[in-house]
Structure formats: structure tokens, C-alpha cells
C-alpha atoms as a PDB file:
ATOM      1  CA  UNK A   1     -72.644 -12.340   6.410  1.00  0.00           C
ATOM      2  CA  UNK A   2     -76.316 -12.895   6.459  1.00  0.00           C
ATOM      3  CA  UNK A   3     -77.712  -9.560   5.422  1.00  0.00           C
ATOM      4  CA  UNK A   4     -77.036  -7.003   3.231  1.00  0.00           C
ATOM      5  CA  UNK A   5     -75.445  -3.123   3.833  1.00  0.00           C
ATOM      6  CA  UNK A   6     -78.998  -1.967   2.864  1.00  0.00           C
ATOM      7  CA  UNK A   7     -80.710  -4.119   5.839  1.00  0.00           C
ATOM      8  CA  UNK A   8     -77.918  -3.143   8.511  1.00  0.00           C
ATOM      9  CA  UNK A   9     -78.819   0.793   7.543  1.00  0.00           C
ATOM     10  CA  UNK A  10     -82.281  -0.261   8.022  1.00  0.00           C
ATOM     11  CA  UNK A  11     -81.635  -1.768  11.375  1.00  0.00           C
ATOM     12  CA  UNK A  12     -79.637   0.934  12.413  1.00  0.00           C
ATOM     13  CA  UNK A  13     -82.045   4.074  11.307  1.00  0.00           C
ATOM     14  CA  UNK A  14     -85.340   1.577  13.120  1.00  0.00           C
ATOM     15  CA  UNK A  15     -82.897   1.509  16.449  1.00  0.00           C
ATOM     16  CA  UNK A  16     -82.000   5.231  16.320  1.00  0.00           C
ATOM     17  CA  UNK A  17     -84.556   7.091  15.362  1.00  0.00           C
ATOM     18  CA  UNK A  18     -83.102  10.305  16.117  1.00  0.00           C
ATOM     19  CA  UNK A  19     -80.992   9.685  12.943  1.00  0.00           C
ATOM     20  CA  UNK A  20     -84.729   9.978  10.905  1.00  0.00           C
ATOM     21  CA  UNK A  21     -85.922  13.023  13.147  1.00  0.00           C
ATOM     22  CA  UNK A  22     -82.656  15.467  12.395  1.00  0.00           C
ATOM     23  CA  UNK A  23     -82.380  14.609   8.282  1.00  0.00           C
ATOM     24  CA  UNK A  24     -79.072  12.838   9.000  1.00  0.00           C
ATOM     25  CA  UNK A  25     -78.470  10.491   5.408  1.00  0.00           C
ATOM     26  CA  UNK A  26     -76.755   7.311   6.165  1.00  0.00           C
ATOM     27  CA  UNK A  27     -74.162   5.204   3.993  1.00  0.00           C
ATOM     28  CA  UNK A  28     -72.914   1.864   5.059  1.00  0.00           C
ATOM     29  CA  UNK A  29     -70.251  -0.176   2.980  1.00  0.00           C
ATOM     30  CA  UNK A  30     -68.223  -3.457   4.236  1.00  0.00           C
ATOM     31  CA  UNK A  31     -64.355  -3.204   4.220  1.00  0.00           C
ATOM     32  CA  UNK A  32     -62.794  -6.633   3.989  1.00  0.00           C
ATOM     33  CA  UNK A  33     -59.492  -5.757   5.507  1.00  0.00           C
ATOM     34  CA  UNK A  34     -61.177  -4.524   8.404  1.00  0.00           C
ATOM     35  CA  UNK A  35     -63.752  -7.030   9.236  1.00  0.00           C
ATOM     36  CA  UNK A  36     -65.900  -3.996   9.870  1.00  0.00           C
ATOM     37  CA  UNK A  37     -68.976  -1.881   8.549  1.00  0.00           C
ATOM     38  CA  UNK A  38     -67.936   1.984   7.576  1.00  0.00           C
ATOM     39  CA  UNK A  39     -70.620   3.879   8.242  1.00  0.00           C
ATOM     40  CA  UNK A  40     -70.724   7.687   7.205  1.00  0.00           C
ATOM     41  CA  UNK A  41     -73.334   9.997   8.915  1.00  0.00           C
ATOM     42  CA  UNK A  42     -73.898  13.578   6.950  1.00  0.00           C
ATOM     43  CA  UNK A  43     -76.140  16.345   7.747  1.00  0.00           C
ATOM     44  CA  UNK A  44     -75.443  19.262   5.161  1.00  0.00           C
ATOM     45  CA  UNK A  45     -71.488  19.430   5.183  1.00  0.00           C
ATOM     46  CA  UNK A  46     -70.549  17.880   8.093  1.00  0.00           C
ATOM     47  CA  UNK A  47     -69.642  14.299   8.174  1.00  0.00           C
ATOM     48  CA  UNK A  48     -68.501  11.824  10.934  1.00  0.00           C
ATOM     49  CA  UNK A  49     -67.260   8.017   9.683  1.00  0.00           C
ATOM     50  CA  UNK A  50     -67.127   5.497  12.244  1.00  0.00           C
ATOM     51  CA  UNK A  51     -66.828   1.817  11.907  1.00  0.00           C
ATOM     52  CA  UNK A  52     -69.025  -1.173  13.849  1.00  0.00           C
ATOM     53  CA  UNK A  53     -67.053  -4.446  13.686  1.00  0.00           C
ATOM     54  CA  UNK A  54     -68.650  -7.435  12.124  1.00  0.00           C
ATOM     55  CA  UNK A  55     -69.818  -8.793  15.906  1.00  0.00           C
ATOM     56  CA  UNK A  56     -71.323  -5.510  16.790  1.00  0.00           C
ATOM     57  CA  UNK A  57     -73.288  -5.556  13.262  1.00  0.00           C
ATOM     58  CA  UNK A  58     -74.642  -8.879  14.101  1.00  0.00           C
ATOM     59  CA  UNK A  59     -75.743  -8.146  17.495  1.00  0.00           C
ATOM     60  CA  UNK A  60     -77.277  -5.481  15.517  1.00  0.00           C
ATOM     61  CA  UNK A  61     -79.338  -6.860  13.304  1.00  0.00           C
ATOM     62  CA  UNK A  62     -80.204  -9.397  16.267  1.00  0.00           C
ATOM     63  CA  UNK A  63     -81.945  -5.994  17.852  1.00  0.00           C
ATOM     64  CA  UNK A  64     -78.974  -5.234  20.136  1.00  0.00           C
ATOM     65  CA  UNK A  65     -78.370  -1.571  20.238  1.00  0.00           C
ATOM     66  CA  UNK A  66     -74.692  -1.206  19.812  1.00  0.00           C
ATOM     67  CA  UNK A  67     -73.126   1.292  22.428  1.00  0.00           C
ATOM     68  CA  UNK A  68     -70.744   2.444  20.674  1.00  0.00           C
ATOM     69  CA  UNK A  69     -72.616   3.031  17.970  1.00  0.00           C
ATOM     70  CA  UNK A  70     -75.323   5.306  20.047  1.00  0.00           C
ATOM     71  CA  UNK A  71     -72.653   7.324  21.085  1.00  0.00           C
ATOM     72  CA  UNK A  72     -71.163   8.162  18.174  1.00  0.00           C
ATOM     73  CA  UNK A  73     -74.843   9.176  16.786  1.00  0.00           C
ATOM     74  CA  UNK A  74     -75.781  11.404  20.039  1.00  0.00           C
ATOM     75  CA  UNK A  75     -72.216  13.098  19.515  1.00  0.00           C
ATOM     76  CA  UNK A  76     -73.057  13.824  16.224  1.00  0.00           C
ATOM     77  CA  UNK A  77     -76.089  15.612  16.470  1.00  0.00           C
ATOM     78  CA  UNK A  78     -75.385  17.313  19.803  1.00  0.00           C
ATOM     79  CA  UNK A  79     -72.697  19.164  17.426  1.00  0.00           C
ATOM     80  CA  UNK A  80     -74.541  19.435  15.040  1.00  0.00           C
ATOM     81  CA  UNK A  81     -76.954  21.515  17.127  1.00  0.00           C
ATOM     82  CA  UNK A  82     -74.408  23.451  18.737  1.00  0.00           C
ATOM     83  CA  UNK A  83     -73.141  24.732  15.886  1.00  0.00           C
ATOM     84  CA  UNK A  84     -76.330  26.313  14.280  1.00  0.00           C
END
């Protein structure tokens, strides 16, 4: 792994900045077993983990946006604005 957690939350918050405009804090840790990146999105006290395997964090930091990834963001905040 060539980066750190800290650059792939940076990569991901640059690609999506609709995580920036609705206050949604970030937290990224490596799990070992999985191969893959948890990532935890919050935005007062809801939460939504996802994962992005080690392939789709490396197209990321390349400046692929990851798909899956976008989705899980834009499902996020849509419920996060239907529930206000």
C-alpha cells in the first residue's frame, strides 16, 4: 500500500465534494482480513459503513471515481435529507 488512510480520505472528500458541502465527517481504517478500506460516513447520529476493496482504493487514489463508492455517498445524503 502506497499511501496512507489519511491520503485515501483526502482523495475521497477532493472526488466527492458533496461529502464537504453537507458536514458529513469521514473515518477510514484498513482491515487486513478483508483486503479492504472501512470507511464510516456520519452526519449527527446517523452512520452508514461501507467498505472499498484494496483495487477500488487504488484506482482511487489514481483519480478514478469509484462507483460504488458514489453511490453509497448519494444514498447517504439523499436520506439524510429526507429525514429532516
Amino acid at each position: 500500500m502506497g499511501y496512507s488512510n489519511v491520503a485515501l480520505k483526502d482523495k475521497i472528500m477532493e472526488m466527492y465534494p458533496e461529502i464537504v458541502n453537507y458536514d458529513v465527517s469521514v473515518s477510514i481504517e484498513f482491515d487486513r482480513a478483508k483486503n479492504a478500506f472501512l470507511v464510516k460516513f456520519k452526519k449527527d447520529s446517523r452512520e452508514l459503513t461501507t467498505h472499498i476493496e484494496k483495487k477500488d482504493a487504488d484506482e482511487c487514489m489514481d483519480g478514478i471515481k469509484c462507483v460504488y463508492l458514489g453511490i453509497q455517498i448519494g444514498q447517504f445524503i439523499k436520506n439524510f435529507e429526507e429525514r429532516k
